[in-house]
Each structure stands twice: as structure tokens, then as C-alpha cells.
C-alpha atoms as a PDB file:
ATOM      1  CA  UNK A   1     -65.719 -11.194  95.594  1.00  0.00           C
ATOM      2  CA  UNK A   2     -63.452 -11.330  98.619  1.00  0.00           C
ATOM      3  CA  UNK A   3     -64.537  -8.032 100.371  1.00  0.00           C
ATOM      4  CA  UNK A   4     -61.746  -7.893 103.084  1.00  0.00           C
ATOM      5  CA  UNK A   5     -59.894  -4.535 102.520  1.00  0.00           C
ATOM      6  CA  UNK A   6     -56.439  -4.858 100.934  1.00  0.00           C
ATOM      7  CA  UNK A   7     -54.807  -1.182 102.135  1.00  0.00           C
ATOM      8  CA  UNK A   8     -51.735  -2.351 100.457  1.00  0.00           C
ATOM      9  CA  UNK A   9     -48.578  -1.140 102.110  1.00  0.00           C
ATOM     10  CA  UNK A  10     -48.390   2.513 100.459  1.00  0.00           C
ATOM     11  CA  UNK A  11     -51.484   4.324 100.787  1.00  0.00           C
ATOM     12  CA  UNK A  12     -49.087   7.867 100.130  1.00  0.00           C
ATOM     13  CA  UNK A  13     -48.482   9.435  97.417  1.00  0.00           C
ATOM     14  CA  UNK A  14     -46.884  12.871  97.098  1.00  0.00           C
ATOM     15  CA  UNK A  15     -49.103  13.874  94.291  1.00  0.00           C
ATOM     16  CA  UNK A  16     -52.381  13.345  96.476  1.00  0.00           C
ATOM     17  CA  UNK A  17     -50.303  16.083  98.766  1.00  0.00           C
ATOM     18  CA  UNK A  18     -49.390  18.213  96.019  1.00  0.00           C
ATOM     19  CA  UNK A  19     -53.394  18.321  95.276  1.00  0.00           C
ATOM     20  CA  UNK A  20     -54.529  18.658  98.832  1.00  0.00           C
ATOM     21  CA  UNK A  21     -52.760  21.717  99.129  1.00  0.00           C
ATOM     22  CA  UNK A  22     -54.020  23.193  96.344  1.00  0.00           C
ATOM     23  CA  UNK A  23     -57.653  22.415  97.072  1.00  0.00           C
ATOM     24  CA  UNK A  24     -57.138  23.565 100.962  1.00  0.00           C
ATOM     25  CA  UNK A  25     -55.447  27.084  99.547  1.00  0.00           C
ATOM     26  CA  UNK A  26     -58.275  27.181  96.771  1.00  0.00           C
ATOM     27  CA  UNK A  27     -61.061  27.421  99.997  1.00  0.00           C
ATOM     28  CA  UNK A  28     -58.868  29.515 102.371  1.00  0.00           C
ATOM     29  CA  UNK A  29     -58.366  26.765 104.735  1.00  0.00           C
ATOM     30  CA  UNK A  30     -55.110  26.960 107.391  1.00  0.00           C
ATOM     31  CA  UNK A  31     -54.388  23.101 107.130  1.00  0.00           C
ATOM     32  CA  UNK A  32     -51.269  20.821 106.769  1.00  0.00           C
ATOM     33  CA  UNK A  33     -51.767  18.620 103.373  1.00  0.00           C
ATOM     34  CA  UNK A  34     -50.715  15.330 103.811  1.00  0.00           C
ATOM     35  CA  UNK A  35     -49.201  12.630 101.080  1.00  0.00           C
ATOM     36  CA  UNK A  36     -52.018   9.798 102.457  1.00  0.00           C
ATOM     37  CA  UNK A  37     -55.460  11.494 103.009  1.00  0.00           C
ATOM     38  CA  UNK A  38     -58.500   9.752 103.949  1.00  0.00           C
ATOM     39  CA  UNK A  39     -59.991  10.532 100.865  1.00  0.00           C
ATOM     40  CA  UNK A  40     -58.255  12.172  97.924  1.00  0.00           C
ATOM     41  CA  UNK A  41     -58.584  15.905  97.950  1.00  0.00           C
ATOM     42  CA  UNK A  42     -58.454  18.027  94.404  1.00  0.00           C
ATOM     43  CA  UNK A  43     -59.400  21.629  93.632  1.00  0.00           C
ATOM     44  CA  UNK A  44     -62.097  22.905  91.769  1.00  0.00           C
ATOM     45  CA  UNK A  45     -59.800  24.937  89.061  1.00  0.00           C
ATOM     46  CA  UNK A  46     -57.799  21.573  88.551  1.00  0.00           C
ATOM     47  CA  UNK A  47     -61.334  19.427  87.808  1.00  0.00           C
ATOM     48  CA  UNK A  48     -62.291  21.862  85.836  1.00  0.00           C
ATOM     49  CA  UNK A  49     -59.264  22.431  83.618  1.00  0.00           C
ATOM     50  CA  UNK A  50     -59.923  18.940  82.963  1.00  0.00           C
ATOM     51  CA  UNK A  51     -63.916  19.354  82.206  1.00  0.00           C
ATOM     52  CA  UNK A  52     -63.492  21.848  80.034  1.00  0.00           C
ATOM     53  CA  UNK A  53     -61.800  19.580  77.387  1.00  0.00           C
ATOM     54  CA  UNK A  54     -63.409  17.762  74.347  1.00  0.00           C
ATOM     55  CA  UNK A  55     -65.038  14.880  76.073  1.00  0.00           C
ATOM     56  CA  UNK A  56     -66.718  13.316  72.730  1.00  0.00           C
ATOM     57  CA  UNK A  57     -66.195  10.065  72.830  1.00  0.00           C
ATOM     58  CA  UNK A  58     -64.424   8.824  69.901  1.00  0.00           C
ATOM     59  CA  UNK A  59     -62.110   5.841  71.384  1.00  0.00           C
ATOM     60  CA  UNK A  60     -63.925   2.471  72.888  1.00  0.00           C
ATOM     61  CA  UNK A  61     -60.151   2.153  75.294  1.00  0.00           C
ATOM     62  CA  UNK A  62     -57.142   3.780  76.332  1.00  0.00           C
ATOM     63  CA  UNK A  63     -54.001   3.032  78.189  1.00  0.00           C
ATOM     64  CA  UNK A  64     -51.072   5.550  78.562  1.00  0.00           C
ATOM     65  CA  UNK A  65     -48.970   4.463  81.339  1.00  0.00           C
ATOM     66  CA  UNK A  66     -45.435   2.536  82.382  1.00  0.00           C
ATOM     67  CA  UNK A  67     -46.159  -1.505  82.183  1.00  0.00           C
ATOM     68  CA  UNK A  68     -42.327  -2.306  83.506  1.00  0.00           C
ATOM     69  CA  UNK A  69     -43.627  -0.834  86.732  1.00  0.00           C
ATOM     70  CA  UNK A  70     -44.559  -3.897  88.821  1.00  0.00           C
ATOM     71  CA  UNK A  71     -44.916  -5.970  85.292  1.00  0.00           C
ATOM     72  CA  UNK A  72     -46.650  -8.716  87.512  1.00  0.00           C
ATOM     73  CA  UNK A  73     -49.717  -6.344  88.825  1.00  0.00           C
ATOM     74  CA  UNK A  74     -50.241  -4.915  85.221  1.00  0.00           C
ATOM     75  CA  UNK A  75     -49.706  -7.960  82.490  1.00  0.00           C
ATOM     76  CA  UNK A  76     -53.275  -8.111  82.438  1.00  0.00           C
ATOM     77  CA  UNK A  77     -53.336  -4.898  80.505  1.00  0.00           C
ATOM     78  CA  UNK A  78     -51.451  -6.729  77.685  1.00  0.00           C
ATOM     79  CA  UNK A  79     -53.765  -9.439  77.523  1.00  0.00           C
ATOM     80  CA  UNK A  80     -56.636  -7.587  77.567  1.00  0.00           C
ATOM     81  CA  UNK A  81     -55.238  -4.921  74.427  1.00  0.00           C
ATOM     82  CA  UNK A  82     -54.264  -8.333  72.264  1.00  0.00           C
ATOM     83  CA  UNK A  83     -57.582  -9.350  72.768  1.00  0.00           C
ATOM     84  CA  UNK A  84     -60.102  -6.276  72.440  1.00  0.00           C
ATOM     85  CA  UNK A  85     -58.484  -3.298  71.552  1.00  0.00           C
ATOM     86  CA  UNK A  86     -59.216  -2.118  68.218  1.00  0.00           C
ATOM     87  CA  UNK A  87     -58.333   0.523  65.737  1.00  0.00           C
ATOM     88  CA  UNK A  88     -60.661   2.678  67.836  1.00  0.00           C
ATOM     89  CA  UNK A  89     -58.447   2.354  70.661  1.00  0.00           C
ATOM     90  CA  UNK A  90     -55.053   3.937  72.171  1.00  0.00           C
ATOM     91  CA  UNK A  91     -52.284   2.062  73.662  1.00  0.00           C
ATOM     92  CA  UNK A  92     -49.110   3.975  74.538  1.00  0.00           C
ATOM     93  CA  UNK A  93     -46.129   2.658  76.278  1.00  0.00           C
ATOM     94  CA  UNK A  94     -44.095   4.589  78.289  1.00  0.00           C
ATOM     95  CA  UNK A  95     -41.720   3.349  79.175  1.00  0.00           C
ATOM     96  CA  UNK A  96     -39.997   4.098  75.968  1.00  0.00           C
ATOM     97  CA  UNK A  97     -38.570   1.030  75.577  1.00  0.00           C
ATOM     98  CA  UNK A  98     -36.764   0.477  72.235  1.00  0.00           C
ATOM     99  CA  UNK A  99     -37.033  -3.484  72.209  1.00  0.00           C
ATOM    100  CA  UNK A 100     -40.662  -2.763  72.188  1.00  0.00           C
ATOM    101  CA  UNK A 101     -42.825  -4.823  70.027  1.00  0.00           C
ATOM    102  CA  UNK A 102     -45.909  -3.019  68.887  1.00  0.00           C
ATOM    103  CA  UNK A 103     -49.332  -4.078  69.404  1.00  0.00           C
ATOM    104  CA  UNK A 104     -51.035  -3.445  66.655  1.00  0.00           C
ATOM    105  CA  UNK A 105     -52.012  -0.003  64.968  1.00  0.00           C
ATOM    106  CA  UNK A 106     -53.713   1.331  68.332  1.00  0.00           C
ATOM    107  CA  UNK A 107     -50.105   1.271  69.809  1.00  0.00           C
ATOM    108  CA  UNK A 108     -48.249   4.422  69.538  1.00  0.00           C
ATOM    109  CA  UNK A 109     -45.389   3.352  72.170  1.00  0.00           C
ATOM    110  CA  UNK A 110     -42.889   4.182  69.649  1.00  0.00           C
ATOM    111  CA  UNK A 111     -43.616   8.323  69.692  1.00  0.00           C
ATOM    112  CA  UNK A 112     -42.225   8.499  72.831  1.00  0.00           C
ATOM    113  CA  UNK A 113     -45.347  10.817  73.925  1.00  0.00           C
ATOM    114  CA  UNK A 114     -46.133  10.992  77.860  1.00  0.00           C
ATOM    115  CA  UNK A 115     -43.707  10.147  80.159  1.00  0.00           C
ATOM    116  CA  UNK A 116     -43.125   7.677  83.209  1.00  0.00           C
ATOM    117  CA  UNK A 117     -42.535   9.309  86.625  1.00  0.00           C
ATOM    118  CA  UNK A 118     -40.046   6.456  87.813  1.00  0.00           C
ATOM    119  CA  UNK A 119     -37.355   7.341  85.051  1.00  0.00           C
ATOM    120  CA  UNK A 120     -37.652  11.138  85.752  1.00  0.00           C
ATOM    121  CA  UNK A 121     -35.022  12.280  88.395  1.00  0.00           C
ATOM    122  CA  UNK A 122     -36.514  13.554  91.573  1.00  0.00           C
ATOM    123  CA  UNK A 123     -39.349  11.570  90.824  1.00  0.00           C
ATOM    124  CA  UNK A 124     -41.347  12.835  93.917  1.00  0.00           C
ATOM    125  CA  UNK A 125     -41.382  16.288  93.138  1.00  0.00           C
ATOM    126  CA  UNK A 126     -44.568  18.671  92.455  1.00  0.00           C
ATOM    127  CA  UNK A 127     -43.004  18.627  88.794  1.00  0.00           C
ATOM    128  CA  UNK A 128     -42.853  15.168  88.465  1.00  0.00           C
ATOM    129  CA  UNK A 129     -45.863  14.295  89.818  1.00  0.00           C
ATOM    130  CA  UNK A 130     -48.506  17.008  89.512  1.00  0.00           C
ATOM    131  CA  UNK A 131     -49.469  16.602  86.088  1.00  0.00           C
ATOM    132  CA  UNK A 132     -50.243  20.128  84.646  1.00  0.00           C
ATOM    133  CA  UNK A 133     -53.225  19.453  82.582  1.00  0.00           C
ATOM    134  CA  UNK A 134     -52.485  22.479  79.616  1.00  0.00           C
ATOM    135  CA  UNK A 135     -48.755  20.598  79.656  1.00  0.00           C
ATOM    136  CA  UNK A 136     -50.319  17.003  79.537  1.00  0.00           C
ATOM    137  CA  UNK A 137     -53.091  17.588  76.871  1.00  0.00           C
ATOM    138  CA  UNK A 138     -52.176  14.436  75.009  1.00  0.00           C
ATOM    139  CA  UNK A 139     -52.604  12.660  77.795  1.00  0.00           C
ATOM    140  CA  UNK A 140     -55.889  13.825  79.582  1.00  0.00           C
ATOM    141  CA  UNK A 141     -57.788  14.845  76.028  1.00  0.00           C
ATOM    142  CA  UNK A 142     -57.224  11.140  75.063  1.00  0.00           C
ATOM    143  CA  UNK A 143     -58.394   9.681  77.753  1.00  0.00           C
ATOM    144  CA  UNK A 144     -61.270  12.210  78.341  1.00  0.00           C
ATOM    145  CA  UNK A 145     -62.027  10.669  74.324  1.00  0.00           C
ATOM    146  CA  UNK A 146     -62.339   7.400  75.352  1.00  0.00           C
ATOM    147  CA  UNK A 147     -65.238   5.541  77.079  1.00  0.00           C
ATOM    148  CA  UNK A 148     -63.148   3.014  78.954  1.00  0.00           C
ATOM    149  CA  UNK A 149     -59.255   3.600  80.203  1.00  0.00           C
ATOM    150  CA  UNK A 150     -57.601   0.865  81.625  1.00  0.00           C
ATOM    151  CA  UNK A 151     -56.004   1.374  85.733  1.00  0.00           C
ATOM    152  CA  UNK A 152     -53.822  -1.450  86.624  1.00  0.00           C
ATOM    153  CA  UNK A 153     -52.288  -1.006  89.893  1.00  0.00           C
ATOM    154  CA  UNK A 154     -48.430  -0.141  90.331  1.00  0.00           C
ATOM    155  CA  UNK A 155     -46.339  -0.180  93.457  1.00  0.00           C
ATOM    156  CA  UNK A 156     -49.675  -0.439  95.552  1.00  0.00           C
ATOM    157  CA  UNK A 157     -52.891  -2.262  94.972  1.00  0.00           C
ATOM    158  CA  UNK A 158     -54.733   1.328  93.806  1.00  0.00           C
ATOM    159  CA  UNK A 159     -53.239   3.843  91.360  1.00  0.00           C
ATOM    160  CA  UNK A 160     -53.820   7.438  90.957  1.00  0.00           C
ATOM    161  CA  UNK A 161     -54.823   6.931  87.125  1.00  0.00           C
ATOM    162  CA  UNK A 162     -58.250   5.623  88.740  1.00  0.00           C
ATOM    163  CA  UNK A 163     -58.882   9.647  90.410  1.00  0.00           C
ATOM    164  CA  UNK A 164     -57.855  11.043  86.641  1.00  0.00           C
ATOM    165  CA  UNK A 165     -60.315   8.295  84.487  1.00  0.00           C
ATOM    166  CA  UNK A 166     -62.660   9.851  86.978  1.00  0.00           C
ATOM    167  CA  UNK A 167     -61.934  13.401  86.232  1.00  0.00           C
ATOM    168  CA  UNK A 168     -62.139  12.413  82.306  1.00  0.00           C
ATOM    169  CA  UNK A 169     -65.517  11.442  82.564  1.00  0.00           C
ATOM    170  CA  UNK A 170     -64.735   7.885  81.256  1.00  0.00           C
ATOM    171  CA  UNK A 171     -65.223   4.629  83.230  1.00  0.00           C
ATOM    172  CA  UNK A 172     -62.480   2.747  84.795  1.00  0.00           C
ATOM    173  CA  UNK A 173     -61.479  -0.796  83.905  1.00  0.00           C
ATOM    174  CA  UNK A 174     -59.604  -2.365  86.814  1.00  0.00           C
ATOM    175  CA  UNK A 175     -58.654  -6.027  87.618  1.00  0.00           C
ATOM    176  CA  UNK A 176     -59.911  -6.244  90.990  1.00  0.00           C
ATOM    177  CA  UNK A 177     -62.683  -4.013  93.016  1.00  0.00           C
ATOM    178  CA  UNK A 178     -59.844  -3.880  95.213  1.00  0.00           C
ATOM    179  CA  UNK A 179     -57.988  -1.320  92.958  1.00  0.00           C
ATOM    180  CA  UNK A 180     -60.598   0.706  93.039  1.00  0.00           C
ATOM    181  CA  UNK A 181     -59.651   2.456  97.056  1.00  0.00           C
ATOM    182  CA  UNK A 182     -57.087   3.355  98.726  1.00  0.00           C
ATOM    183  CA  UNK A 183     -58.291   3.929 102.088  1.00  0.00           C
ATOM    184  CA  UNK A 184     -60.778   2.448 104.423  1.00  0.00           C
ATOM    185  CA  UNK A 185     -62.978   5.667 103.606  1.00  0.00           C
ATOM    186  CA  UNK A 186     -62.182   5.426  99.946  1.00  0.00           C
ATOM    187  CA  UNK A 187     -63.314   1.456  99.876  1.00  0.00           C
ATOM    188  CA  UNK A 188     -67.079   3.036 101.004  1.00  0.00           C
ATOM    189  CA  UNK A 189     -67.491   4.858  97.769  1.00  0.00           C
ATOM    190  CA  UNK A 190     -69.772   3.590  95.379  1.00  0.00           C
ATOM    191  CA  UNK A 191     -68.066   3.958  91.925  1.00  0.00           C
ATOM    192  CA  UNK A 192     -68.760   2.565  88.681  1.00  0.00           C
ATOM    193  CA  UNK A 193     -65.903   0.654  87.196  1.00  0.00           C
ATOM    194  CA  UNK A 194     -65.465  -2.345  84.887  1.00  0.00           C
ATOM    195  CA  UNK A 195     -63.512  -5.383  85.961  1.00  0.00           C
ATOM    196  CA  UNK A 196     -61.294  -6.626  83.384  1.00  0.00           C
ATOM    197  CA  UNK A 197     -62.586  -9.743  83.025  1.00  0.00           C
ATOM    198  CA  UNK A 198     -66.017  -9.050  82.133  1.00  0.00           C
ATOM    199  CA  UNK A 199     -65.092  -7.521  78.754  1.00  0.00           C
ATOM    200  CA  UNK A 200     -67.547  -9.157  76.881  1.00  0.00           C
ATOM    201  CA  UNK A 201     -70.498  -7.198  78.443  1.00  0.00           C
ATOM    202  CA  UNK A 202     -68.345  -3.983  78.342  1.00  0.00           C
ATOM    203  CA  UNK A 203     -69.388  -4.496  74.385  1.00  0.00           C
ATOM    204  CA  UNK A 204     -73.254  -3.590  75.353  1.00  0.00           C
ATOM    205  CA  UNK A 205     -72.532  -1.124  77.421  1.00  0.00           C
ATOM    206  CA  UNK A 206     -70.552   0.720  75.048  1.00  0.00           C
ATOM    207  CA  UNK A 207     -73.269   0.517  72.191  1.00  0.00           C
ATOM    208  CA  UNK A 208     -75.957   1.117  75.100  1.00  0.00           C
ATOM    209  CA  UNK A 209     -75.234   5.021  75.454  1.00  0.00           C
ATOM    210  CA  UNK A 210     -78.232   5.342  78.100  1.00  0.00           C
ATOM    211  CA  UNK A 211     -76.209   2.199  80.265  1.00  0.00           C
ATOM    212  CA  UNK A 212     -72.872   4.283  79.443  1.00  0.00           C
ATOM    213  CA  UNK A 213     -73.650   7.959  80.124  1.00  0.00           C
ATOM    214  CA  UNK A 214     -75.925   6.931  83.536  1.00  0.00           C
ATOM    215  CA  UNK A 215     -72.413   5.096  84.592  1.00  0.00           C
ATOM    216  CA  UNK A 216     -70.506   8.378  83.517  1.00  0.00           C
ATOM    217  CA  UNK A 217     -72.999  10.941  85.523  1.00  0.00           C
ATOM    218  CA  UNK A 218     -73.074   9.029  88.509  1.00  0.00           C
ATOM    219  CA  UNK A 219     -68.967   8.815  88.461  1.00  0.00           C
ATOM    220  CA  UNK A 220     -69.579  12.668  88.018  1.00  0.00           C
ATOM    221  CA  UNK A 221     -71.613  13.422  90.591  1.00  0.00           C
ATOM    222  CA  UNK A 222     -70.150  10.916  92.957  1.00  0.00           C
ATOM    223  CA  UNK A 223     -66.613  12.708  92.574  1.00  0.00           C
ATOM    224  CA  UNK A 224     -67.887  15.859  93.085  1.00  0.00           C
ATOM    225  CA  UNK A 225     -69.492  15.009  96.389  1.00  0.00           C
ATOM    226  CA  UNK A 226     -66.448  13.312  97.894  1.00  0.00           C
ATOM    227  CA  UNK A 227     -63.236  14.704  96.107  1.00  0.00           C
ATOM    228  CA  UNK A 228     -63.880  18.392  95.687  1.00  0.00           C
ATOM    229  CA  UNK A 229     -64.279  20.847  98.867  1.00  0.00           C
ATOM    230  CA  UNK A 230     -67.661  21.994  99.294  1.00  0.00           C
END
């Protein structure tokens, strides 16, 4: 594993603003939020809008994202569905394309649910890209149902899918450990993630719930320690 950091060239991203300024608010704190924090900021009432859902796992993987953003950084999410995504999984799309081919029964790209912040107008705005959890619930219950949810990166080597898999409570599958930070700080925390390519032994783990739910709580507790204001 090449351990060299790869910052990328966008470590910003409005919605880790949007975030920060709720959790700063949330504690009473007089500080400027800023679009490329050291370490992603969130507030307590957000993460736990999102742990109050049903978190029983009934999906093995899930994927609901754009793959025509940066199709080069994310093709390995189609491999990886034609090969091991099953009828207990959920593949959707969304980019809404109408040429699209689908998958197999897992892929319901063709419902047009979810949406893809690059085709929304204004696509930096706190509407576009502060995801409201009561008006996303397809999106976070699904993935808070599934073990594993797939986090390809996008414009920059990270993507903000990997803070959300997080807050679901399932594990992230990424391609590189290298996707898995943003910052300097970030690239010091000791996740648990899948890479891609080990898919095979993703199979134990998900029929070895003590493996599974040790990976889960320490995601948990790790999260909670870094990303939520004490």
C-alpha cells in the first residue's frame, strides 16, 4: 500500500460548511464554518436523525449515486455490481440516464429515485447539498439496511458518501485506502473499510456477524469521537 498522502486538489466542499455550521450553532460556539475543515464537523441532531432509522440489515450492498461523474474514478463500481451484487442488493443510478442498461434486478436506475447534485441548478447551495435526512429517507434508510455501501471517489480522491456510510452504521467499500481521508488529520483516523478488491473475504465477514458488528461499533464509536463536538 503506497502510504504517501494523496490530498487531491479539492479538499472543499460546501456541504462539509453547511454541516460545520450547524454543529458550531448546535454547541453555542462564535466560529466561522469553513467549506475544507481539518476534520469533518456534523451535529448531534443531524447523526441522530440518521440513528434513529431502521438499521436491520437486510441488503449485503448498496450504491445510490451519479457514475457519469468522473466515469474513470468510479467504473470499478460497475465491475464490482456485475460481479457480486445479488438480489439482496441495491443499485440505483442517478444519473437518470434513459440509454441506461439495467444491471440486473438489484438495479432500480430506471425509478428515477435520488437525485445527482451536478444536474441540479445552483448545485452548491445548502439545498442542493445538505441532504435533509426526513426528505432523503430512500436514500439514508437503504443504505442504513445494508451491511456494505459502495464510495467511489468523484471530482476528488475522497467523497462525502464515505462520512454518510459512516453515519448509517454500515461499512464502506472503497477502491483505495486513499479514499478513505480527506485531510492530513482525516488520513490519521483509524476506520474500518473494505477495499474493493478483496470481495471475496467480504463474503465471511458478512456471514461472521461478530467480525461485522465489531467493524460497525468501532466505525461508531470512532465517528463519534472525531466528527461530533464534544
Amino acid at each position: 500500500m503506497n502510504n504517501k498522502l494523496d490530498l487531491g486538489w479539492c479538499q472543499g466542499y460546501m456541504a462539509l460548511e453547511y454541516h460545520m455550521e450547524e454543529a458550531l450553532i448546535e454547541k453555542g460556539i462564535h466560529q466561522l464554518a469553513t467549506s475544507s475543515p481539518p476534520i469533518a464537523l456534523f451535529s448531534k441532531k443531524y447523526y441522530n436523525e440518521i440513528c434513529e432509522l431502521d438499521h436491520n440489515k437486510i441488503y449485503d450492498f448498496c450504491f445510490i449515486g451519479s457514475i457519469s461523474s468522473n466515469y474513470k474514478r468510479r467504473k470499478w463500481v460497475i465491475d464490482f455490481v456485475k460481479q457480486y451484487f445479488t438480489n439482496n442488493s441495491i443499485f440505483i443510478n442517478t444519473d437518470n440516464d434513459p440509454n441506461w442498461v439495467l444491471l440486473g434486478l438489484f438495479d432500480y436506475s430506471n425509478k428515477n429515485l435520488g437525485y445527482c447534485p451536478k444536474n441540479m441548478p445552483d448545485g452548491s447551495s445548502k439545498k442542493v447539498q445538505y441532504r435533509v435526512v426526513k426528505e432523503n429517507l430512500e436514500y439514508f434508510e437503504t443504505m442504513c439496511k445494508s451491511k456494505y455501501c459502495l464510495c467511489p471517489a468523484g471530482d476528488a480522491p475522497w467523497s462525502f458518501r464515505f462520512y454518510e456510510v459512516l453515519m448509517c452504521k454500515s461499512i464502506p467499500i472503497v477502491e483505495s485506502w486513499h479514499h478513505t481521508y480527506r485531510t492530513k488529520e482525516e488520513a490519521n483516523i483509524n476506520y474500518k473499510y473494505a477495499l474493493y478488491q478483496d470481495a471475496c473475504a467480504l463474503y465471511k465477514d458478512i456471514n461472521n456477524d461478530i467480525i461485522y458488528h465489531d467493524y460497525v461499533n468501532k466505525n461508531t464509536i470512532t465517528f463519534e469521537d472525531y466528527h461530533l463536538l464534544k
